[in-house]
Protein backbone atom coordinates (compact mmCIF):
# COMPACT_ATOMS: atom_id res chain seq x y z
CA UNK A 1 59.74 129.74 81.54
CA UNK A 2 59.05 126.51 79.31
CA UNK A 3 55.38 125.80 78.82
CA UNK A 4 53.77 122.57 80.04
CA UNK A 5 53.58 121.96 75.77
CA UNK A 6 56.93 122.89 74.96
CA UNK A 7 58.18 120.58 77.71
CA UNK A 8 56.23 117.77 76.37
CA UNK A 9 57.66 118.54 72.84
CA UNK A 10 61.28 118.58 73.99
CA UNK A 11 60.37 115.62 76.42
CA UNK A 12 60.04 113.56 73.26
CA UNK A 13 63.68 113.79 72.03
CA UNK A 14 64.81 111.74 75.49
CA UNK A 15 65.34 108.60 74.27
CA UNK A 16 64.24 107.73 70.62
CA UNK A 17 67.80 106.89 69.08
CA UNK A 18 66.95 109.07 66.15
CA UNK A 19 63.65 108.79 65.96
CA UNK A 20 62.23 112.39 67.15
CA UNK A 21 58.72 113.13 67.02
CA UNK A 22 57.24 116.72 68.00
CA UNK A 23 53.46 117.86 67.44
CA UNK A 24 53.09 120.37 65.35
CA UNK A 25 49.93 123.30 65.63
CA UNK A 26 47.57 121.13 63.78
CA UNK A 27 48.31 117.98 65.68
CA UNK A 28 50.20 116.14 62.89
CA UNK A 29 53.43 113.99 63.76
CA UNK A 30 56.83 115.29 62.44
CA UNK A 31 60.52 114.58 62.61
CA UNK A 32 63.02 116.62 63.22
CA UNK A 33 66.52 117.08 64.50
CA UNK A 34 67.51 118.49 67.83
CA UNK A 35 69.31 121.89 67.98
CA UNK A 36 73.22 121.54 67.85
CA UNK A 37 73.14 117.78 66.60
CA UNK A 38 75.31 116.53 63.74
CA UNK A 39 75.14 113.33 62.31
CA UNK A 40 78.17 110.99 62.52
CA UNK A 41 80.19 110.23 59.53
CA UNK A 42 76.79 110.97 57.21
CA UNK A 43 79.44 110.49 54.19
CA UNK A 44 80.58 106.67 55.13
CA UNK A 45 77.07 105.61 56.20
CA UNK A 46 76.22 102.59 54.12
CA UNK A 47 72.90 102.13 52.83
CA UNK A 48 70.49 100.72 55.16
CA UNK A 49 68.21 99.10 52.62
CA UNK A 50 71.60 97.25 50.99
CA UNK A 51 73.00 96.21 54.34
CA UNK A 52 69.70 94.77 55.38
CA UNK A 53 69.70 93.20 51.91
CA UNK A 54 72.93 91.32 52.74
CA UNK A 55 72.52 90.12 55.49
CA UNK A 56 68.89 88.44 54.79
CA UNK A 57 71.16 86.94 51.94
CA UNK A 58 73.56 85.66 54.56
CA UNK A 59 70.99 84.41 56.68
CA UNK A 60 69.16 82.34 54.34
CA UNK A 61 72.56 81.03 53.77
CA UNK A 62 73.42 80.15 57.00
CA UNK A 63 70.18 80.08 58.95
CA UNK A 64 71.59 78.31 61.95
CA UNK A 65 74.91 79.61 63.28
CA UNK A 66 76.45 76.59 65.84
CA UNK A 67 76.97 76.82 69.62
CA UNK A 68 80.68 77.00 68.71
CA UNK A 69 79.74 80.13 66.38
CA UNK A 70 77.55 81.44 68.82
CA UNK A 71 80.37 81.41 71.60
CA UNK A 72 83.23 82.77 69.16
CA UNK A 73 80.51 86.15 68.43
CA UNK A 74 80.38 86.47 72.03
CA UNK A 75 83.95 85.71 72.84
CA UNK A 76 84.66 88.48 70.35
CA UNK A 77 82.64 91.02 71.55
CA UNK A 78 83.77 90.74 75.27
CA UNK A 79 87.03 91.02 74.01
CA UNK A 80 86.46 94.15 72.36
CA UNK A 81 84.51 95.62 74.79
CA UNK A 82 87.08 95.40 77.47
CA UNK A 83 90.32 96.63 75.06
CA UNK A 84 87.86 99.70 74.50
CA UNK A 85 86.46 100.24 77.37
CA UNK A 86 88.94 103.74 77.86
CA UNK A 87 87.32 105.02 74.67
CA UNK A 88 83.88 104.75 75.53
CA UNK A 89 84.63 106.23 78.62
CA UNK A 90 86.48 109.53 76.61
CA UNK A 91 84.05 109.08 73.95
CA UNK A 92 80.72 109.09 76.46
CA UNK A 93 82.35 112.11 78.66
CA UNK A 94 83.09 113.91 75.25
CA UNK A 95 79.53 113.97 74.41
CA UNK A 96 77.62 114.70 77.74
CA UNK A 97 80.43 117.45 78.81
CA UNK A 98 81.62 115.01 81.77
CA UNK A 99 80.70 112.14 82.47
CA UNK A 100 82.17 110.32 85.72
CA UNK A 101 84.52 107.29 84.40
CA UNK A 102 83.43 104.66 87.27
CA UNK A 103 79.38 105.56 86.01
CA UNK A 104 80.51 104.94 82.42
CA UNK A 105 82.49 101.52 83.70
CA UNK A 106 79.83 100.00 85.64
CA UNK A 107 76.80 100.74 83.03
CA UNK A 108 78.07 100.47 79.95
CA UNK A 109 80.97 97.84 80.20
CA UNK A 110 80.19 95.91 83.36
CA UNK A 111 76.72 95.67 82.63
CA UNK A 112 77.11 94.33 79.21
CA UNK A 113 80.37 92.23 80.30
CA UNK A 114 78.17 90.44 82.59
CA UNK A 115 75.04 89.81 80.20
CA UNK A 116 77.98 88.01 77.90
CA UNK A 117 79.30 86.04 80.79
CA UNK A 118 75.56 84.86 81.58
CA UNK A 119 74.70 83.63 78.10
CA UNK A 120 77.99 82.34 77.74
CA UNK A 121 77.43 79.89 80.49
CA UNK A 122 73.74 79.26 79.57
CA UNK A 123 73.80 78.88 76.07
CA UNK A 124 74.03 75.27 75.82
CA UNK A 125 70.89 74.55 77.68
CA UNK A 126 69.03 77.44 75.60
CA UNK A 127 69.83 76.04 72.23
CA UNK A 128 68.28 72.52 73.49
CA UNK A 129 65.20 71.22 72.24
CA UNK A 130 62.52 71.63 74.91
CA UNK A 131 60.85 68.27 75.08
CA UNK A 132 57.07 68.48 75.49
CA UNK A 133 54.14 66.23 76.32
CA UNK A 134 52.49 64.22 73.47
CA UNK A 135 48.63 63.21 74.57
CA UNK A 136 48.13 59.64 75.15
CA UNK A 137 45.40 59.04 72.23
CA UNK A 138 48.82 59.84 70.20
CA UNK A 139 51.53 57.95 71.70
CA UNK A 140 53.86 56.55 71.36
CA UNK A 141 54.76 59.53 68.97
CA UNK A 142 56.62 62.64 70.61
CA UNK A 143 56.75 66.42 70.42
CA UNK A 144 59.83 69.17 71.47
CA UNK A 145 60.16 73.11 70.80
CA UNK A 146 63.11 74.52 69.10
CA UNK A 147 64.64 77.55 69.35
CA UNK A 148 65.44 78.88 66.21
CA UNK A 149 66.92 81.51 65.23
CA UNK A 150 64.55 85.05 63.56
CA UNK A 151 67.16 86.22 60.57
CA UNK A 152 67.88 89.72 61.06
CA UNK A 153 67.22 92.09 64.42
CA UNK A 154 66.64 95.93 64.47
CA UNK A 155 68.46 97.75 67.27
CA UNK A 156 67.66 101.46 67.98
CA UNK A 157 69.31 102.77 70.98
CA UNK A 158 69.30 105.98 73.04
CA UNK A 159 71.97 108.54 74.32
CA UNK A 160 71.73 108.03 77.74
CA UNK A 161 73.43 104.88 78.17
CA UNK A 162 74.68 104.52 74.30
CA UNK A 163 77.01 101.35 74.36
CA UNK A 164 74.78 99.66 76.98
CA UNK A 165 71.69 99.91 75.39
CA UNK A 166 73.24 99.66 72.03
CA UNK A 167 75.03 96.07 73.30
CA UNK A 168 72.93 94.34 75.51
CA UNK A 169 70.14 93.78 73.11
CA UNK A 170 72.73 93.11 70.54
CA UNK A 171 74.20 90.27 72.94
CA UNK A 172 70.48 88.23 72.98
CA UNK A 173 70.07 88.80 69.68
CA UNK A 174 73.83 86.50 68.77
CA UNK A 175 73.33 84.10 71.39
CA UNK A 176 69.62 83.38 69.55
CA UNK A 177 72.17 83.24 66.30
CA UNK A 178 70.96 86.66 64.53
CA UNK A 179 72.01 88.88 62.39
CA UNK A 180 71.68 92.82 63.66
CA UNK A 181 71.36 96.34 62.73
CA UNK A 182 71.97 98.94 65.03
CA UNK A 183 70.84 102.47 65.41
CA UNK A 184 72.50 104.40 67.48
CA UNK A 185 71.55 108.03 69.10
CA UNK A 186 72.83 111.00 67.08
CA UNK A 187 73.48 113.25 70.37
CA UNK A 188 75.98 111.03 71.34
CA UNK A 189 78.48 110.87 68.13
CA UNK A 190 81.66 110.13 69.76
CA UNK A 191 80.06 106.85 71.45
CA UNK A 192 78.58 106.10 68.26
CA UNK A 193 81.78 106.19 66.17
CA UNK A 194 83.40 103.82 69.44
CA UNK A 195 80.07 101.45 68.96
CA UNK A 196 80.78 100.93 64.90
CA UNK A 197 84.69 101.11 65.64
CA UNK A 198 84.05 98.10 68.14
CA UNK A 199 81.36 96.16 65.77
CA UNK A 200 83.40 96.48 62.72
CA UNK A 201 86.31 94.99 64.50
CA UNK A 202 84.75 91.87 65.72
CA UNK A 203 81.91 91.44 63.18
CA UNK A 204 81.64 90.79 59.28
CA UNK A 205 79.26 93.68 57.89
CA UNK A 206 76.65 90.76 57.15
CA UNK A 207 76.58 89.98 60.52
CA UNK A 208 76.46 92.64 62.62
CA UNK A 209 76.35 97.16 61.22
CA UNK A 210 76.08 100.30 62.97
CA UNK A 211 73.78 102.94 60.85
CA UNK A 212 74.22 106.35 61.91
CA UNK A 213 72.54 109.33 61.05
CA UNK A 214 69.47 112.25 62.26
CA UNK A 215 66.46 111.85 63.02
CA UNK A 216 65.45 110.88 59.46
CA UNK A 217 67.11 108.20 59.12
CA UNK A 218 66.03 106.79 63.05
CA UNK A 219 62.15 107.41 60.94
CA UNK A 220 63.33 105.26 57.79
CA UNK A 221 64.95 102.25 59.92
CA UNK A 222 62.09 101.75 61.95
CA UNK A 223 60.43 100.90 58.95
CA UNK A 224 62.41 98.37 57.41
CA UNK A 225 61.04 94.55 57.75
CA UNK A 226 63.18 93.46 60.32
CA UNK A 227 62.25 90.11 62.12
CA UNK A 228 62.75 91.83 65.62
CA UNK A 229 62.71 95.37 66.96
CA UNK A 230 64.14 97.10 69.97
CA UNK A 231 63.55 100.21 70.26
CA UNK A 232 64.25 102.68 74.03
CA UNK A 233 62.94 105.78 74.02
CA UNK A 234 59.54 108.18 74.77
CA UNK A 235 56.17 106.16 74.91
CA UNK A 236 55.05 108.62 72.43
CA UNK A 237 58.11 107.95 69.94
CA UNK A 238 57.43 104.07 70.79
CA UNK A 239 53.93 104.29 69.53
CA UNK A 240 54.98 105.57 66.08
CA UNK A 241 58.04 102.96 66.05
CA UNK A 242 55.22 100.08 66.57
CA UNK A 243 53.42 101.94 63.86
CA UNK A 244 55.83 101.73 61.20
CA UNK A 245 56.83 98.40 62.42
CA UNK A 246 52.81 97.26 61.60
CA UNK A 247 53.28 97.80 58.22
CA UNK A 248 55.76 94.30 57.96
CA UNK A 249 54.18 92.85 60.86
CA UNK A 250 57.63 92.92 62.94
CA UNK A 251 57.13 91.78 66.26
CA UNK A 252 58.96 94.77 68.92
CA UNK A 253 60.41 95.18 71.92
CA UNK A 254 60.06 98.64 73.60
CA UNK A 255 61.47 99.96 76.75
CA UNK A 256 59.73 103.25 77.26
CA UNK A 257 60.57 104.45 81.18
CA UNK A 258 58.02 106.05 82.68
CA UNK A 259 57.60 107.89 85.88
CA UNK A 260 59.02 105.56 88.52
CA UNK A 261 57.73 105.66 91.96
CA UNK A 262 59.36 104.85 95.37
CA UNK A 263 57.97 104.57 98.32
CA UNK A 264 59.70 104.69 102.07
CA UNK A 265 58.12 102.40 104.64
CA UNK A 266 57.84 103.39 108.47
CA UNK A 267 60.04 100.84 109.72
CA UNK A 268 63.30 101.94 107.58
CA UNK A 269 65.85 103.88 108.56
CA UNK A 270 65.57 107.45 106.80
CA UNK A 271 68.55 108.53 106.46
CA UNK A 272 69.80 105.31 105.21
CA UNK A 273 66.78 105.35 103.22
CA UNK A 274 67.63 108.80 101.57
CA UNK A 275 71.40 107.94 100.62
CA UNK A 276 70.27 105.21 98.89
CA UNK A 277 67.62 106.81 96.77
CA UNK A 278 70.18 110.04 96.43
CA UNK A 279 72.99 107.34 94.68
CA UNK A 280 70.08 105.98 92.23
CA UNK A 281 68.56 109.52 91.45
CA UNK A 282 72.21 111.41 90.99
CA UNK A 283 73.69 108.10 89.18
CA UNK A 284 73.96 109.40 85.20
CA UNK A 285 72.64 113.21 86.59
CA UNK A 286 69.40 111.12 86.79
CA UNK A 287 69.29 110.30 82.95
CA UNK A 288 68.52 106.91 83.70
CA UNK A 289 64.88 105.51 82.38
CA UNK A 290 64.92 103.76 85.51
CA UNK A 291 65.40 106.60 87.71
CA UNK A 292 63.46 106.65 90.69
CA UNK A 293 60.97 109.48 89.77
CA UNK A 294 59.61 110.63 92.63
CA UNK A 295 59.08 109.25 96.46
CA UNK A 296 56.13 108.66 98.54
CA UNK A 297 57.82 109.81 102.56
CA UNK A 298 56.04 109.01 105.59
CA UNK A 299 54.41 112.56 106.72
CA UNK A 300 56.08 112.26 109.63
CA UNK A 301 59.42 111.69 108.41
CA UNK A 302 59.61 114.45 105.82
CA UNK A 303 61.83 116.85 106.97
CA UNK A 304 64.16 114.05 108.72
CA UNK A 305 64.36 112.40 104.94
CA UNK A 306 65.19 115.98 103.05
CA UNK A 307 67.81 116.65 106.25
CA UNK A 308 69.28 112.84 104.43
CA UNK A 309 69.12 113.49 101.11
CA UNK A 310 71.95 116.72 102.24
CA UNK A 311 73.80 114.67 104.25
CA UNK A 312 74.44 111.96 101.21
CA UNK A 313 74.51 114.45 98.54
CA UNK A 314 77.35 116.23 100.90
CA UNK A 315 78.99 112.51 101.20
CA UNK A 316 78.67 111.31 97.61
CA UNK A 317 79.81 114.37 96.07
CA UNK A 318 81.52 117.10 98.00
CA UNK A 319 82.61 120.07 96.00
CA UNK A 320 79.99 119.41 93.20
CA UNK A 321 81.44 122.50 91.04
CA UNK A 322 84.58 120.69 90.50
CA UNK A 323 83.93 116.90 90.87
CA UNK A 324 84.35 114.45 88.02
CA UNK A 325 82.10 111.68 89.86
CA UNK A 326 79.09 113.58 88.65
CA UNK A 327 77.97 113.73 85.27
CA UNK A 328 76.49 116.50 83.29
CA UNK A 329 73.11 117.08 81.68
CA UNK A 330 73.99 116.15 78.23
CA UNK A 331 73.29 119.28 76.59
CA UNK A 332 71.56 122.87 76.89
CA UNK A 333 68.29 121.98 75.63
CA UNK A 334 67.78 119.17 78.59
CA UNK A 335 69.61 121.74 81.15
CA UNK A 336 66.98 124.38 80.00
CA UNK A 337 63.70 121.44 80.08
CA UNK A 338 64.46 120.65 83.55
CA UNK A 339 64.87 124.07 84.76
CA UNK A 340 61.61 124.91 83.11
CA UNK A 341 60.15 122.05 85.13
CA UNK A 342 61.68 123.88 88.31
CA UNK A 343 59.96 126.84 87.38
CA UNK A 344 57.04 125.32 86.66
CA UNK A 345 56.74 124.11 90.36
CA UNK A 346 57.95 127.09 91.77
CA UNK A 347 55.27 129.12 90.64
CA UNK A 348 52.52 126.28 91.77
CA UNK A 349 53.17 126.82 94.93
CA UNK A 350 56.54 123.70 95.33
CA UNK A 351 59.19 124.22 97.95
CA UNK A 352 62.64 123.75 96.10
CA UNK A 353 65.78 122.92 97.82
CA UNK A 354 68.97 122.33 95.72
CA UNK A 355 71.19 120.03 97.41
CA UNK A 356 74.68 120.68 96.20
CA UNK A 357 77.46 123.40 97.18
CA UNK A 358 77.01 125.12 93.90
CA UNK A 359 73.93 126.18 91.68
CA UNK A 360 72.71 124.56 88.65
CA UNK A 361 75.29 126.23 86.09
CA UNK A 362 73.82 126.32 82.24
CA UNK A 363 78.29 127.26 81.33
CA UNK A 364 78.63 123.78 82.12
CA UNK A 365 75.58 122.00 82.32
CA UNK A 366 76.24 120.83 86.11
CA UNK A 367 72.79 120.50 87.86
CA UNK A 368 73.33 118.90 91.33
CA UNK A 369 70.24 116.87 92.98
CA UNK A 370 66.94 118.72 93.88
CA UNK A 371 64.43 118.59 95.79
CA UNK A 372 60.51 119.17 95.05
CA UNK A 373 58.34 119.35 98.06
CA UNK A 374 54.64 118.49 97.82
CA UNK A 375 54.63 119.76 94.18
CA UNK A 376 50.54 119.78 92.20
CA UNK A 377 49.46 117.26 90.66
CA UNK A 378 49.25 119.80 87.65
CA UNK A 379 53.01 120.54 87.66
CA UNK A 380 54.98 119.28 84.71
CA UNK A 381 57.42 117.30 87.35
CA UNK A 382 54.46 115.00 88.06
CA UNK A 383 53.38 114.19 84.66
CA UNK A 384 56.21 114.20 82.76
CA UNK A 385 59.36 111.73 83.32
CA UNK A 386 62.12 113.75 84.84
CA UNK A 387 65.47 112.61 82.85
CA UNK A 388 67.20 114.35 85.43
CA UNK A 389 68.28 115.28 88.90
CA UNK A 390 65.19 116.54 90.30
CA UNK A 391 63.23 114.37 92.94
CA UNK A 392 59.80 114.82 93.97
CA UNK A 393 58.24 114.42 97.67
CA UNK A 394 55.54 113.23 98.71
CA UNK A 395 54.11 113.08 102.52
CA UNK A 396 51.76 109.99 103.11
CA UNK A 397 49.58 109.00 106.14
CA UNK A 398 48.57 105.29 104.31
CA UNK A 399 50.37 102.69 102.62
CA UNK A 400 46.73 101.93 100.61
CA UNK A 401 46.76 105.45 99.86
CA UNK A 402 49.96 105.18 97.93
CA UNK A 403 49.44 102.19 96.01
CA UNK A 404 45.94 103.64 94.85
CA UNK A 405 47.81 106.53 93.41
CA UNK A 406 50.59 104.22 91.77
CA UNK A 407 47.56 102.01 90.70
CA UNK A 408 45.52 105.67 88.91
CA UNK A 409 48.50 106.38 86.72
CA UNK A 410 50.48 104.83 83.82
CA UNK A 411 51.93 101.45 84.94
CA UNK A 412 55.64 102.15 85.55
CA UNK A 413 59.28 100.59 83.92
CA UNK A 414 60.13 100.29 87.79
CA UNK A 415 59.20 100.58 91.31
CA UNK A 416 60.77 101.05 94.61
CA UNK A 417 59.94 99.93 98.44
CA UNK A 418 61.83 100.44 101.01
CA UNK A 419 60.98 98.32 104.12
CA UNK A 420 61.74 95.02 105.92
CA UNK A 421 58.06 93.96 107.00
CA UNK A 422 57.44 91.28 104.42
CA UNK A 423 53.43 91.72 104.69
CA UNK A 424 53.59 95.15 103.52
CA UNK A 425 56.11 94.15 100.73
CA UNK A 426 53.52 91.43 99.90
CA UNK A 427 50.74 94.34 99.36
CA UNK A 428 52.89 96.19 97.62
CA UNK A 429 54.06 94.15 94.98
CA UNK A 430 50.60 91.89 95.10
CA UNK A 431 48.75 95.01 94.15
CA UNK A 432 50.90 97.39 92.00
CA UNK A 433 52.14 96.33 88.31
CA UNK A 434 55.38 97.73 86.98
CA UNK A 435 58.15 96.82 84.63
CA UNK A 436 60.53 95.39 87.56
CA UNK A 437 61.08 96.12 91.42
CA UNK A 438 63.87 96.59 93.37
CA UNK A 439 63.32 96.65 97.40
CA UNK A 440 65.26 98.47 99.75
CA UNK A 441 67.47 99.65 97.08
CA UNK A 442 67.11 101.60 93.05
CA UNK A 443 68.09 100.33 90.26
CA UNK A 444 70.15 96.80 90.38
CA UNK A 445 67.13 94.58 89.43
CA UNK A 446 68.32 96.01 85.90
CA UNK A 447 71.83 94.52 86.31
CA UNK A 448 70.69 90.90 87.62
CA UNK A 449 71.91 88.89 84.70
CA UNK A 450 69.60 86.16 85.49
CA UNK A 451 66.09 88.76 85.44
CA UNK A 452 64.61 89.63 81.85
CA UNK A 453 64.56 93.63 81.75
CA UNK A 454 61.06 95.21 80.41
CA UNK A 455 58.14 97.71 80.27
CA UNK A 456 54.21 97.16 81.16
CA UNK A 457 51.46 99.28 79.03
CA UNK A 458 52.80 102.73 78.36
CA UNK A 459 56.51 101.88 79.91
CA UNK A 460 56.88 98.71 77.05
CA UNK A 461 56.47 95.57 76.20
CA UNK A 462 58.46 92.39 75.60
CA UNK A 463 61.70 91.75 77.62
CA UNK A 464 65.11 91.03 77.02
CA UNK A 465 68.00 90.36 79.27
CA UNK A 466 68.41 86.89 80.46
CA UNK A 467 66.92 83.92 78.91
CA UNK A 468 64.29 85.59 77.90
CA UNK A 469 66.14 88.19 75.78
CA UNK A 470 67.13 84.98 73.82
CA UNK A 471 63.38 83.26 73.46
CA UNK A 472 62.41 87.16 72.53
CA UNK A 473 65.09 87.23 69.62
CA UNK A 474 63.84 83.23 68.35
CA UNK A 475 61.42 81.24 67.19
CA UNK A 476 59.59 78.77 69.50
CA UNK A 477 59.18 76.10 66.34
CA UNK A 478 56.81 73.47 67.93
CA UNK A 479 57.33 70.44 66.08
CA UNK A 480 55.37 66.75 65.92
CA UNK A 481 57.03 63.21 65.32
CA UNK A 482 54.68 60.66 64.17
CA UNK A 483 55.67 57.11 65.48
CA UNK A 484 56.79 54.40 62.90
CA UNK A 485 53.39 52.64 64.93
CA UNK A 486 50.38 54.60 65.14
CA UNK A 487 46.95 54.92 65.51
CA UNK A 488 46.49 57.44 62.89
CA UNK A 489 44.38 54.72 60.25
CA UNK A 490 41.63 55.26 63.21
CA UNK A 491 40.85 58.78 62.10
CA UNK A 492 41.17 58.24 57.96
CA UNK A 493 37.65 57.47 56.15
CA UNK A 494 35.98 55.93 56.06
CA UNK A 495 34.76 56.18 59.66
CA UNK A 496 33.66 52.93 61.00
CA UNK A 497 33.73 50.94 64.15
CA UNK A 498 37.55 51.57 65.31
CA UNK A 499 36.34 55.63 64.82
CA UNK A 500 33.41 55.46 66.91
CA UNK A 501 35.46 53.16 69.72
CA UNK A 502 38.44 56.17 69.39
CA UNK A 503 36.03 58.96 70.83
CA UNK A 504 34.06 56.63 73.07
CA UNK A 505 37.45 56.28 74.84
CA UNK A 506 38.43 59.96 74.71
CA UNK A 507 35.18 61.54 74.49
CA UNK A 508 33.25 59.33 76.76
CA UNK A 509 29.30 57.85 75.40
């Protein structure tokens, strides 16, 4: 069995695109590389420091890339995207041991397809100066924010979704007119080498790089001075990526996940209900930092909503041994961390029930959906994000006495409500905080093109997505223009009887 500490230790390696952090006996932070990882192409690998270097040089150059420019990068990249989009889905299914082609389709090409399409069609009125109010002592002068570009953006991005999550940051950070370095995840080297394949096709290496490599290297680019930082990963990996990004002052983005709730209301359908939730927990195997994490079920209802979640695993994926719809658990050490999670429960008392034909098989890494009933507070699968297939339930008597639990723990990346009476939506999302919020479904707030995407206290901070993943990656430069006629000789010295008339008028006797 794994220990509640060991499963926090291997926890950490998630999500942190290279950056791996474990605790060691005395406490102290380390890095290290995951069992059975390579790094991609170490030889070829440029020089992170140089290609940073470069591209601050071809920024101060060219500070302010056009619309036209703009367009052409994203133009480009769609492009790319789609006459690839057969190779991330080998490269992606290579890594994780299968991984179902329509998953890889619709999250890591569809997705990022329709982010491009979105800023495509907004970019014009982004790039506009945002006239603002002048105060009337002032006038007639006038006053506008632009939106100008940072210089160079950091990108570290997980294994889970590697292209996504690699790409969609990437695509705010060109439509703001950046430049951008991105790490990618060294337990996914076959979507890496499809990521830099695709970026050095469409980009110059001053504009946009891929930087592979360990763990090490993850350490040593969080640490360079970018002007922006995205990092996804654990919230403990995200609280040493802030920390080295302190040291230059670089402002960060960080998507950390987080233990998702979702809650069931008494006026929806169960079953219905349960399919739903089944699709978002078994999408990706449940490797998905958006993964509904465990469900709050009417007591009453229990045993009608586990009889639901059989009856959609049995519809979504019959013959689970054999089907190609379901992904794997991307490799042995996650397969073993979520079975010591199961074991964990088990022996604290948890009613398991595996929903699919065949048993979780370490050969091949298939774990089909499961079931934890009433688990402890104390049990690892309540205070540790899942990452995978297993799903938590809870029996409720009160709606108050759900959202007072949601409210006692770490705010969430997401939360879930099923339920059609608007008053008790109203409560819910009136009185809970989380990242984002999808009702009466999981997941597809995150691929609304028009909805920034973000964390809350230990799941993140900052968004992107949207317009506001292109105000995150710019400057807001407020800027004054003084009037050819002015009042401004009213406030030189010396003060005299125009001064004192000034702040009678403004400031009153």
């Amino acid at each position: 069995m794994t220990t509640s500490a060991e499963t926090h230790r291997t926890t950490e390696s998630k999500t942190n695109g290279g950056v791996t952090a474990t605790a060691t006996s005395s406490g102290a932070t380390q890095t290290q590389a995951p069992p059975g990882t390579t790094e991609s192409k170490t030889a070829d690998r440029p020089d992170m420091h140089t290609v940073l270097k470069t591209m601050r040089a071809a920024h101060k150059a060219s500070p302010a890339p056009t619309y036209e420019e703009r367009i052409a990068s994203l133009d480009k990249l769609e492009a790319a995207l789609l006459a690839h989009k057969e190779d991330i889905v080998r490269a992606i299914s290579t890594d994780f041991g299968n991984r179902s082609r329509h998953e890889s389709l619709v999250s890591e090409v569809f997705v990022v397809v329709g982010a491009i399409k979105h800023a495509r069609d907004h970019l014009r009125d982004w790039m506009e100066p945002e006239g603002r109010e002048v105060a009337w002592a002032f006038l007639p002068a006038s006053a506008e924010v632009q939106m100008q570009p940072l210089g160079v953006v950091g990108i570290i991005a997980p294994w889970n979704y590697p292209i996504q999550l690699g790409l969609s940051p990437l695509v705010g950070a060109l439509a703001a007119g950046n430049r951008v370095m991105i790490k990618p995840s060294e337990l996914t080297p076959s979507a890496s080498d499809v990521l830099d394949q695709i970026v050095r096709e469409v980009f110059k290496p001053d504009h946009v790089a891929v930087i592979t490599g360990g763990p090490e290297v993850g350490e040593e680019f969080s640490k360079l001075p970018f002007d922006h930082l995205v990092f996804t990963g654990s919230t403990r990996v995200g609280k040493i990526v802030m920390r080295n990004a302190s040291e230059h002052l670089t402002p960060v983005t960080l998507e950390l996940g987080g233990k998702s709730p979702t809650i069931i209301g008494d006026d929806f359908a169960i079953e219905e209900a349960a399919l739903r939730i089944i699709a978002g927990k078994a999408f990706n195997a449940g490797q998905t930092c958006i993964a509904p994490d465990y469900v709050f079920v009417p007591a009453k209802k229990v045993e009608a909503f586990i009889a639901g979640c059989k009856k959609a695993v049995a519809k979504l994926y019959p013959d689970l041994r054999r089907n190609e719809d379901y992904t794997t658990i991307v490799n042995e050490r996650h397969f073993d961390r979520l079975r010591g999670y199961l074991d964990d429960a088990r022996e604290k008392g948890a009613h398991i029930i595996e929903l699919a034909d065949a048993e979780a098989d370490r050969a091949t890494r298939k774990m089909g959906p499961i079931l934890v009933v009433q688990p402890r507070e104390d049990t690892v699968v309540m205070q540790e994000e899942i990452f995978g297939p297993i799903l938590p339930i809870l029996a409720y008597e009160k709606l108050d006495d759900v959202i007072d639990y949601v409210n006692e723990h770490p705010r969430p990346l997401a939360l879930y409500y099923f339920g059609y009476d608007q008053s008790q939506i109203d409560r819910v999302l009136e009185r809970t905080v989380s990242g984002g919020v999808s009702i009466n479904e999981t997941m597809l707030h995150v691929a609304q093109d028009d909805l920034p995407f973000g964390g809350v206290g230990p799941s993140g901070m900052g968004h992107y997505h949207a317009h506001e993943g292109f105000v995150a990656f710019s400057k807001k430069k407020p800027v004054f223009y003084q009037s050819r006629l002015n009042a401004r000789s009213l406030l030189l010295p010396p003060y005299g009887k125009a001064a004192n008339m000034f702040f009678r008028l403004t400031l009153g006797k």
